[in-house]
PDB file of N, CA and C in Angstrom:
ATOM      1  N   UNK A   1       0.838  -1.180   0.000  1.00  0.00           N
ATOM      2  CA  UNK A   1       0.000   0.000   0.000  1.00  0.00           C
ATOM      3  C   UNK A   1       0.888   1.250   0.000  1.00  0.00           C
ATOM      4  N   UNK A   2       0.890   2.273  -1.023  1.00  0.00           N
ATOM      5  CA  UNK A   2       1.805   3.411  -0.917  1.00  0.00           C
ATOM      6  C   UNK A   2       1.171   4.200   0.643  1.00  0.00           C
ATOM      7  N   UNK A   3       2.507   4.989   1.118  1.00  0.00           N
ATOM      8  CA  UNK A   3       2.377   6.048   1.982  1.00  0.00           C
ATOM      9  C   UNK A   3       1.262   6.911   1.768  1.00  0.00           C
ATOM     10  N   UNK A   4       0.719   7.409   2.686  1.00  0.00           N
ATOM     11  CA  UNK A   4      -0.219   8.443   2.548  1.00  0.00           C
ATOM     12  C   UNK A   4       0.052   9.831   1.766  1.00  0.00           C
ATOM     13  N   UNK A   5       1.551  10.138   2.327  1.00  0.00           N
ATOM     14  CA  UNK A   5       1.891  11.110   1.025  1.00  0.00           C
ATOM     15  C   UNK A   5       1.578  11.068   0.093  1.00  0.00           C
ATOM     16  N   UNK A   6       2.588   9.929  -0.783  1.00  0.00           N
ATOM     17  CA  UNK A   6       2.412  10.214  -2.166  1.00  0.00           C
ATOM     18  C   UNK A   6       1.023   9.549  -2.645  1.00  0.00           C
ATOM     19  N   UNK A   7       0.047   8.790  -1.774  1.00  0.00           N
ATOM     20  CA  UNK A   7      -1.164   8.678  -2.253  1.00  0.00           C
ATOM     21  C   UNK A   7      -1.489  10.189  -2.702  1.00  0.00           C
ATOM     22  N   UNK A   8      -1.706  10.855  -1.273  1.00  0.00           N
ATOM     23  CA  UNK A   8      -1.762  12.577  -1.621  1.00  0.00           C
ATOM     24  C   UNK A   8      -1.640  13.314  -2.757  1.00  0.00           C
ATOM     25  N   UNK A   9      -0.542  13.065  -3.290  1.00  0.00           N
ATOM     26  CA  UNK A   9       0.262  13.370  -4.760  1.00  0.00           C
ATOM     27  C   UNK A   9      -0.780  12.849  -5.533  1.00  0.00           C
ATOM     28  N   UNK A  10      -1.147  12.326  -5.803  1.00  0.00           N
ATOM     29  CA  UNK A  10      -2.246  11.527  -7.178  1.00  0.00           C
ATOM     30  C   UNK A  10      -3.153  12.126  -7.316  1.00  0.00           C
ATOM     31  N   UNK A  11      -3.929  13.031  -5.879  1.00  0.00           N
ATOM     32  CA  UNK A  11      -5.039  13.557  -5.876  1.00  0.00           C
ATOM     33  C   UNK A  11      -4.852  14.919  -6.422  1.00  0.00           C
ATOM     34  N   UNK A  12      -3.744  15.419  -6.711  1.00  0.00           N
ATOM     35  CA  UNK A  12      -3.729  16.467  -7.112  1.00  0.00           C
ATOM     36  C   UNK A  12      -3.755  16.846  -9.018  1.00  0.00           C
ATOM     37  N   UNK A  13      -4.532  17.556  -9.440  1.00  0.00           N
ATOM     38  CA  UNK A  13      -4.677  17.731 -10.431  1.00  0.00           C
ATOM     39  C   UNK A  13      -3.372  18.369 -11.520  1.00  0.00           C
ATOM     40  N   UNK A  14      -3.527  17.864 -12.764  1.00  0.00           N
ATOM     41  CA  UNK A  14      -2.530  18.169 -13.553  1.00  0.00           C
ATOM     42  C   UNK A  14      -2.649  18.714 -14.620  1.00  0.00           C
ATOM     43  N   UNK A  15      -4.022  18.951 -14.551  1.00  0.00           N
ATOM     44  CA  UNK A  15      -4.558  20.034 -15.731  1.00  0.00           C
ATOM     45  C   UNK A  15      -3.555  21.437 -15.518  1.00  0.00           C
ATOM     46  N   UNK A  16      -2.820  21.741 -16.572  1.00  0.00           N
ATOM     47  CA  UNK A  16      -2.303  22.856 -16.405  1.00  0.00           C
ATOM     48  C   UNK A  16      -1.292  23.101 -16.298  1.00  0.00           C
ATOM     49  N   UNK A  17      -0.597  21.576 -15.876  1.00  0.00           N
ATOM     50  CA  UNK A  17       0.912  21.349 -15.907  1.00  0.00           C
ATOM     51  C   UNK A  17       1.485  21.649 -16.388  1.00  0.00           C
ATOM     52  N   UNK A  18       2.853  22.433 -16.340  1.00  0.00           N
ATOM     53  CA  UNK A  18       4.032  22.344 -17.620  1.00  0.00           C
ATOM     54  C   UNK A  18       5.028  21.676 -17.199  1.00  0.00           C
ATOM     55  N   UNK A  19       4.888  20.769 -18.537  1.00  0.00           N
ATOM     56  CA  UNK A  19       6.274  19.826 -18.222  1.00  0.00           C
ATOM     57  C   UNK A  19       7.281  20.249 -19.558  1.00  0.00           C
ATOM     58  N   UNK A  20       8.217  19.851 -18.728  1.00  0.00           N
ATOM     59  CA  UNK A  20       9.388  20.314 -19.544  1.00  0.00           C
ATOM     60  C   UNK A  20      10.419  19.076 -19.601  1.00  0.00           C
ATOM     61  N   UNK A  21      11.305  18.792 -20.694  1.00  0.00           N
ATOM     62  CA  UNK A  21      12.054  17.488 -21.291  1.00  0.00           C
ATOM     63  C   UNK A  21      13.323  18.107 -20.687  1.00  0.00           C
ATOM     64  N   UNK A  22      14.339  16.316 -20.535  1.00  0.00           N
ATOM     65  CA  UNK A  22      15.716  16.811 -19.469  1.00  0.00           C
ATOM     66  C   UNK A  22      15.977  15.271 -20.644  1.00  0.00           C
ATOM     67  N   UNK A  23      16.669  15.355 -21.590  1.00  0.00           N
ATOM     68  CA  UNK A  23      17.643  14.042 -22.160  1.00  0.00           C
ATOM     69  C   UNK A  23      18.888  14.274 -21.574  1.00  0.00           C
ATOM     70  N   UNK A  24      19.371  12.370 -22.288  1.00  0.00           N
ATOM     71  CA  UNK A  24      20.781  12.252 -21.868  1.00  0.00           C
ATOM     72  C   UNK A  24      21.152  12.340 -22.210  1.00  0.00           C
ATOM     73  N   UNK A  25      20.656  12.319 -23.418  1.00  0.00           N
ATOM     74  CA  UNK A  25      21.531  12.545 -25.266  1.00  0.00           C
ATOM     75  C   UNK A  25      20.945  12.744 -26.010  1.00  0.00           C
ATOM     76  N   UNK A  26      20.649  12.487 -27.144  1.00  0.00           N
ATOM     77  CA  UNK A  26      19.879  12.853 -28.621  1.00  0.00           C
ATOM     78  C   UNK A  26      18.377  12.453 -28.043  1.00  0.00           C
ATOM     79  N   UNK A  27      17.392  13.524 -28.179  1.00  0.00           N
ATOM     80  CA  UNK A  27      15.923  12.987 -27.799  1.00  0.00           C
ATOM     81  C   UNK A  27      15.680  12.533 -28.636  1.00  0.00           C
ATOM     82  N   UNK A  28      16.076  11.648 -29.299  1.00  0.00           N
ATOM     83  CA  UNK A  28      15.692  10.713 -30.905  1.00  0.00           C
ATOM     84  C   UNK A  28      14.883   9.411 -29.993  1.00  0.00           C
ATOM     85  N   UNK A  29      14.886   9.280 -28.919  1.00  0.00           N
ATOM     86  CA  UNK A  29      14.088   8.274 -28.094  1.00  0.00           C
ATOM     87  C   UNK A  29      13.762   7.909 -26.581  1.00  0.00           C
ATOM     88  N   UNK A  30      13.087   9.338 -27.055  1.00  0.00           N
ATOM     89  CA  UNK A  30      12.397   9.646 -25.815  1.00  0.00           C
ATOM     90  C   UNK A  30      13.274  10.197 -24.597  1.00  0.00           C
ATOM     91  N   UNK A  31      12.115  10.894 -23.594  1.00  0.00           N
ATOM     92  CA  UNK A  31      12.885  11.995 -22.765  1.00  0.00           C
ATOM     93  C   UNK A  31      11.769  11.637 -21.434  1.00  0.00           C
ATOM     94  N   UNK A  32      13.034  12.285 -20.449  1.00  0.00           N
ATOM     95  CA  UNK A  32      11.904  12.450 -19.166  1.00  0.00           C
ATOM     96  C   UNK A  32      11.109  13.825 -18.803  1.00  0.00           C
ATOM     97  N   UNK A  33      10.203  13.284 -18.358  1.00  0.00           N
ATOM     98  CA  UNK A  33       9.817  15.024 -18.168  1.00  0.00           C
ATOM     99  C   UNK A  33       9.106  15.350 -17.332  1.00  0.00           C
ATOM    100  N   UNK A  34       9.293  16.486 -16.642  1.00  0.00           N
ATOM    101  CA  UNK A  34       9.094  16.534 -15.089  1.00  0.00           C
ATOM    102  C   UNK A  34       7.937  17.932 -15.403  1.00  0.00           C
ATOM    103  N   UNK A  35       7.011  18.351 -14.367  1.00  0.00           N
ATOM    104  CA  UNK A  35       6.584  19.181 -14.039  1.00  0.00           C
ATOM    105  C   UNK A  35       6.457  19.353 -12.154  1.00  0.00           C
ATOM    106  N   UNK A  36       6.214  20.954 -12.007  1.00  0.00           N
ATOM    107  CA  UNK A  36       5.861  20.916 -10.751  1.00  0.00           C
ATOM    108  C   UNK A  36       4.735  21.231 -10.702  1.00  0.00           C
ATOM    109  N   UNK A  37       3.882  20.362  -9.415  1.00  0.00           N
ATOM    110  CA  UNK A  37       2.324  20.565  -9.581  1.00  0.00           C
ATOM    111  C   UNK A  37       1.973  20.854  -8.107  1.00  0.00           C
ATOM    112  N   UNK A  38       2.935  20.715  -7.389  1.00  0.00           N
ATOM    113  CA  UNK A  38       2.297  21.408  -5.873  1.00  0.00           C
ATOM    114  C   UNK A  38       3.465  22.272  -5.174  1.00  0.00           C
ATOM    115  N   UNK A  39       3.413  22.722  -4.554  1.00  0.00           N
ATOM    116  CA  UNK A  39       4.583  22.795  -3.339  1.00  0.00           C
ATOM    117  C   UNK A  39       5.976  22.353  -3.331  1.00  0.00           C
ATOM    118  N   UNK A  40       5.634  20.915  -2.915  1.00  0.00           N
ATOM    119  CA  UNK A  40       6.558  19.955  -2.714  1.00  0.00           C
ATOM    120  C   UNK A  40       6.053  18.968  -3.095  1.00  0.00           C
ATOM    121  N   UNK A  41       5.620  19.064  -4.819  1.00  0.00           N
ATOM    122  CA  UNK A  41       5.016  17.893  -5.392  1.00  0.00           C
ATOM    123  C   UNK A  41       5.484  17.909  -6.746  1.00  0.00           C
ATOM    124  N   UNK A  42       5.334  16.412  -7.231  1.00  0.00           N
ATOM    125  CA  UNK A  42       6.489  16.805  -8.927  1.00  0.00           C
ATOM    126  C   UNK A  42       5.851  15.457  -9.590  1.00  0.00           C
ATOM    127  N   UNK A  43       5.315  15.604 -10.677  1.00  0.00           N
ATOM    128  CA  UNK A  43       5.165  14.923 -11.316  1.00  0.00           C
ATOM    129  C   UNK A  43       6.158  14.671 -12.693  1.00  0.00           C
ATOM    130  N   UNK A  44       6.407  12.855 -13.029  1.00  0.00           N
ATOM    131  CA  UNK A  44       7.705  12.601 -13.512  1.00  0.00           C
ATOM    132  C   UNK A  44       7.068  11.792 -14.949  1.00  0.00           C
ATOM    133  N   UNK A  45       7.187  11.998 -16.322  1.00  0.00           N
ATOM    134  CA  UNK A  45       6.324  11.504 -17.404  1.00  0.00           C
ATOM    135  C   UNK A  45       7.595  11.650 -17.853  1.00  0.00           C
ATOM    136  N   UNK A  46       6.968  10.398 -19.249  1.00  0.00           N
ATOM    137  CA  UNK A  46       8.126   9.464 -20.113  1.00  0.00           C
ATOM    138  C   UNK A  46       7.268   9.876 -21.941  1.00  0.00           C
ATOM    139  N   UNK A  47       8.346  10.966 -21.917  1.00  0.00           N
ATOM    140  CA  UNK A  47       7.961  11.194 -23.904  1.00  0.00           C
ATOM    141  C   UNK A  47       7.359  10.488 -24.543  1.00  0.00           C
ATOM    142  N   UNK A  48       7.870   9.252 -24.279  1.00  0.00           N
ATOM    143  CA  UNK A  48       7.756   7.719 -25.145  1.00  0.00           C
ATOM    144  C   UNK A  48       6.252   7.397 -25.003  1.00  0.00           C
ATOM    145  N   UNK A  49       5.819   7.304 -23.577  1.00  0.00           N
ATOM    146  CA  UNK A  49       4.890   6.789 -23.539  1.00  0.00           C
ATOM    147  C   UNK A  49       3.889   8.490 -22.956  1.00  0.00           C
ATOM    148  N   UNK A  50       3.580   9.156 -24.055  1.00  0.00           N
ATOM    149  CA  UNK A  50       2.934  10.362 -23.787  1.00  0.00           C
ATOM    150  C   UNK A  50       0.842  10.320 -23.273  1.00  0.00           C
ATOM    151  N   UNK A  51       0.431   8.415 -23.360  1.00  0.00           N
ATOM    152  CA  UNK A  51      -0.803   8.546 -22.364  1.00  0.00           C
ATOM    153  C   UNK A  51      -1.056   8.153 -20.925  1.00  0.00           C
ATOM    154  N   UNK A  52       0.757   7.303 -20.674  1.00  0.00           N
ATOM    155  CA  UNK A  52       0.806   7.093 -19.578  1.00  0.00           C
ATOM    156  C   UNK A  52       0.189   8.092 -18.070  1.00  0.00           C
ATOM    157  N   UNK A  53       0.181   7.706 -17.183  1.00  0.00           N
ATOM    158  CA  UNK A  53      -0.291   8.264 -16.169  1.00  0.00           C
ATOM    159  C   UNK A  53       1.578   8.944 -15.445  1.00  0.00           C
ATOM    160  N   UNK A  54       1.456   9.741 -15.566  1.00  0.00           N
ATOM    161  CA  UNK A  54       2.752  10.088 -14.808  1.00  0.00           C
ATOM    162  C   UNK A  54       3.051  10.300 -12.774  1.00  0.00           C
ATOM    163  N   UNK A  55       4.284   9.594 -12.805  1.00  0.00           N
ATOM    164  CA  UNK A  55       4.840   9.201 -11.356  1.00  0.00           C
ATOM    165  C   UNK A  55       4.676  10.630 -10.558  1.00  0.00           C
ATOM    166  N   UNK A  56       4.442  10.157  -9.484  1.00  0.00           N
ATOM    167  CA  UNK A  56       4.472  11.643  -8.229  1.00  0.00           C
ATOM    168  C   UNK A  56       5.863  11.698  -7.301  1.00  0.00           C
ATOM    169  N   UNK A  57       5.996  12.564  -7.082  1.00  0.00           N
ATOM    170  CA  UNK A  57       7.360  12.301  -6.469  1.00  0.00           C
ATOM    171  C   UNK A  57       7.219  13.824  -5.502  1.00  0.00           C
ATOM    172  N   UNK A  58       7.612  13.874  -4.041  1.00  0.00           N
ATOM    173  CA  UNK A  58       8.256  14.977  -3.250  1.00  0.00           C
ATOM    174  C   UNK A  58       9.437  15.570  -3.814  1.00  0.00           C
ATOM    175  N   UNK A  59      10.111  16.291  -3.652  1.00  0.00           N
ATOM    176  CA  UNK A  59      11.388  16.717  -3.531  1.00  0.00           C
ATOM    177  C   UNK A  59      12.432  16.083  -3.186  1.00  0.00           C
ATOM    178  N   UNK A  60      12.100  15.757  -1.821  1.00  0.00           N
ATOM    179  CA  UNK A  60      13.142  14.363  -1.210  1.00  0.00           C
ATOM    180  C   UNK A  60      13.175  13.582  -2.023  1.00  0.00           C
ATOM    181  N   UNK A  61      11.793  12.918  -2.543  1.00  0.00           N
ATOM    182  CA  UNK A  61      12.068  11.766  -2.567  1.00  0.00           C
ATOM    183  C   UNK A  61      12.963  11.809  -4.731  1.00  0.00           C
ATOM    184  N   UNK A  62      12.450  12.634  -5.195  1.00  0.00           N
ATOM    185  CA  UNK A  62      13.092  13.364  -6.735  1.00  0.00           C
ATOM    186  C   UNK A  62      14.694  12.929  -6.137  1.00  0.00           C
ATOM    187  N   UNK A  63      15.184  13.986  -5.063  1.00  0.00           N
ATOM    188  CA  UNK A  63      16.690  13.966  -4.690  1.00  0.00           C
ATOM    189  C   UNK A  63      17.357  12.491  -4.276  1.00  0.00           C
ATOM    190  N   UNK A  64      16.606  11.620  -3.689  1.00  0.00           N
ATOM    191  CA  UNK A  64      17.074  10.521  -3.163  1.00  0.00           C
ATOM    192  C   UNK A  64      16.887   9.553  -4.269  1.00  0.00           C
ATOM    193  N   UNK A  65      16.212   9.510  -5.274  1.00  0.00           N
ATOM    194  CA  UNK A  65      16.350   9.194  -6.930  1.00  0.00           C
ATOM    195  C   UNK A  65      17.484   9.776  -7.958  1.00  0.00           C
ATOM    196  N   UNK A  66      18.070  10.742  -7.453  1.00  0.00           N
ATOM    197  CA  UNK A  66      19.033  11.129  -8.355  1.00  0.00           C
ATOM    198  C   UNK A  66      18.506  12.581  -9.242  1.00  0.00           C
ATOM    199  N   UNK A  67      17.028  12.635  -9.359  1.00  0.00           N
ATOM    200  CA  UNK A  67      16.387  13.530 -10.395  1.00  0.00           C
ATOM    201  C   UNK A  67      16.564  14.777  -9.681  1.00  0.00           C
ATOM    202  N   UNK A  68      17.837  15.778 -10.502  1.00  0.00           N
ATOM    203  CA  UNK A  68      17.604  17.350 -10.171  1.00  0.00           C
ATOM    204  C   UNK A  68      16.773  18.409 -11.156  1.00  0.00           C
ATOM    205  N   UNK A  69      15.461  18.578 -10.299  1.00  0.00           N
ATOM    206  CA  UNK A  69      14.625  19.641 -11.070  1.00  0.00           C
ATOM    207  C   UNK A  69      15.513  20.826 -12.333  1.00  0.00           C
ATOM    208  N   UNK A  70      16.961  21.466 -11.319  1.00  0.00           N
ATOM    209  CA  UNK A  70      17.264  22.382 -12.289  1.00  0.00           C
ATOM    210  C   UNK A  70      17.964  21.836 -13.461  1.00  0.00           C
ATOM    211  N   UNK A  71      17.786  20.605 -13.000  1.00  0.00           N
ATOM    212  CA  UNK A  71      18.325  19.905 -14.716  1.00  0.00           C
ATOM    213  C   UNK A  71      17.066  20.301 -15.993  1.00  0.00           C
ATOM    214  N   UNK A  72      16.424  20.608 -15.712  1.00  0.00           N
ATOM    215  CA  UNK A  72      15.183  20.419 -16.195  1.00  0.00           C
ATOM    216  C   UNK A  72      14.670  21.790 -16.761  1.00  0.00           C
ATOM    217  N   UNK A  73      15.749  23.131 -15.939  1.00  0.00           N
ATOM    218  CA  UNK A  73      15.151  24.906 -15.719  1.00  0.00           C
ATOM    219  C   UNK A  73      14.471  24.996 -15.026  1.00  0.00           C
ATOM    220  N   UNK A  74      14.063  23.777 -13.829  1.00  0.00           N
ATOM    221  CA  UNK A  74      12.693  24.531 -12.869  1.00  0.00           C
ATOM    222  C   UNK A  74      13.889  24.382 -11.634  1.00  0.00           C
ATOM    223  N   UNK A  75      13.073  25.187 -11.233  1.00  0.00           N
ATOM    224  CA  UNK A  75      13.600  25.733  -9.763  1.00  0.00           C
ATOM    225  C   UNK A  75      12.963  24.849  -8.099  1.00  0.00           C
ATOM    226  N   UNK A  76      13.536  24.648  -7.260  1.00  0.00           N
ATOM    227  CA  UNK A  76      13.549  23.858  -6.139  1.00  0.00           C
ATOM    228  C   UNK A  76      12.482  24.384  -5.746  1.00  0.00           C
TER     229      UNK A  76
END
């Protein structure tokens, strides 16, 4: 059963989002792409698969994954 947090995270709406692409190399196949949608809330979507439902993630938990927002131009 996920934490109550990031249950939390799901409930929040994403109408309106801007996400923005962070490659490792040539986006010739696919990119990650992050938006911020709360506070201390971040939603994490895959180019490739553009109807997927995209991952929620805190801050912490983005940092303890390796994923830095200003890789991305967004700000902490």
């Amino acid at each position: 059963m996920p934490h109550s947090k990031n249950h939390d995270l799901y409930s929040l709406d994403l109408t309106g989002a801007s996400f923005v692409k962070a490659c490792g190399g040539p986006c010739t196949e696919g990119c990650v792409t992050l938006a911020r949608i709360g506070a201390d809330a971040w939603a994490l979507g895959d180019s490739k698969r553009p109807g997927a439902e995209p991952l929620r993630f805190t801050t912490e938990e983005l940092s303890v994954a390796g994923i830095d927002p200003t890789r991305f131009g967004l700000t902490i």
